[in-house]
N, C-alpha and C. Protein backbone atom coordinates (compact mmCIF):
# COMPACT_ATOMS: atom_id res chain seq x y z
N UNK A 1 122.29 90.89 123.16
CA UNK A 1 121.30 90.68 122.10
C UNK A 1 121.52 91.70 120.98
N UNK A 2 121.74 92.70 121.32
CA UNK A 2 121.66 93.97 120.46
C UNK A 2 122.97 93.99 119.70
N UNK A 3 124.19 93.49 120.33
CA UNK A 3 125.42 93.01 119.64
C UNK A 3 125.20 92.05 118.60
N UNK A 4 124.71 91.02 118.71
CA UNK A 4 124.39 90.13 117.72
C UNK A 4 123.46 90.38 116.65
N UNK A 5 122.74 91.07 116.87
CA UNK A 5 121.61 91.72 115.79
C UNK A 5 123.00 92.55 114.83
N UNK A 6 123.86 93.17 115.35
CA UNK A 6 124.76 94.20 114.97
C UNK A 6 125.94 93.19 113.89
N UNK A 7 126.01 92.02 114.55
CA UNK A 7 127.02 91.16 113.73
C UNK A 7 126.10 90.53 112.66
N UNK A 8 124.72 90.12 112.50
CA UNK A 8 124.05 89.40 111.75
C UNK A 8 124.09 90.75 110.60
N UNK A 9 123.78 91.72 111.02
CA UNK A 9 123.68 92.77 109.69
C UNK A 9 124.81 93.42 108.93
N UNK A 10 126.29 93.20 109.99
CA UNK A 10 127.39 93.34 109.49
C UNK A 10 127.80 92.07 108.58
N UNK A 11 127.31 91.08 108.70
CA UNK A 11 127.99 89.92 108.23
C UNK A 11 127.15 89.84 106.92
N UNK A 12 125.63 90.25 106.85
CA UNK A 12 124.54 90.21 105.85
C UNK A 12 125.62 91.37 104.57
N UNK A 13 125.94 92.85 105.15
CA UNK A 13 126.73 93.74 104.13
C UNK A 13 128.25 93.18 103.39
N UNK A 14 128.62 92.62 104.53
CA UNK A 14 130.23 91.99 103.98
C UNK A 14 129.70 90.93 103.04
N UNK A 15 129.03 89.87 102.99
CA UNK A 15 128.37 89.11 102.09
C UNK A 15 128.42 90.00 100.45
N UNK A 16 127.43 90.77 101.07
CA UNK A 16 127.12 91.60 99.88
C UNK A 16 128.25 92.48 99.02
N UNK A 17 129.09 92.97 99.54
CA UNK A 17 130.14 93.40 99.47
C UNK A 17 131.14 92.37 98.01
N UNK A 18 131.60 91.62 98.96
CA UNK A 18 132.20 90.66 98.34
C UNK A 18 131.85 89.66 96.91
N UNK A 19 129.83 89.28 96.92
CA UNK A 19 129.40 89.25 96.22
C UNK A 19 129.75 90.65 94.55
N UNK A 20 129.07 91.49 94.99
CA UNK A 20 129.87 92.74 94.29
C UNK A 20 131.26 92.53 93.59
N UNK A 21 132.34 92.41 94.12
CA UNK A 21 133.76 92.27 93.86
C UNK A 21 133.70 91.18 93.38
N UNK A 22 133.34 89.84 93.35
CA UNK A 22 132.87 88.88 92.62
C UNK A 22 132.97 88.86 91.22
N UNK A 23 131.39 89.64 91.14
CA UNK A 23 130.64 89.98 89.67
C UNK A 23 131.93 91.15 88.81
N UNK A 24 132.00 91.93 89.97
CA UNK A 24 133.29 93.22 88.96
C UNK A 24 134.41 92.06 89.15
């Protein structure tokens, strides 16, 4: 359970990330 909580919030930052590099 606690693994998956860990991939949902890693996957939420890489999103974000990439979004970022996007816009720049």
């Amino acid at each position: 359970m606690q693994l998956n909580v860990n991939m949902m919030k890693f996957d939420r930052w890489h999103k974000r990330i990439c979004k970022q590099i996007v816009l720049n």
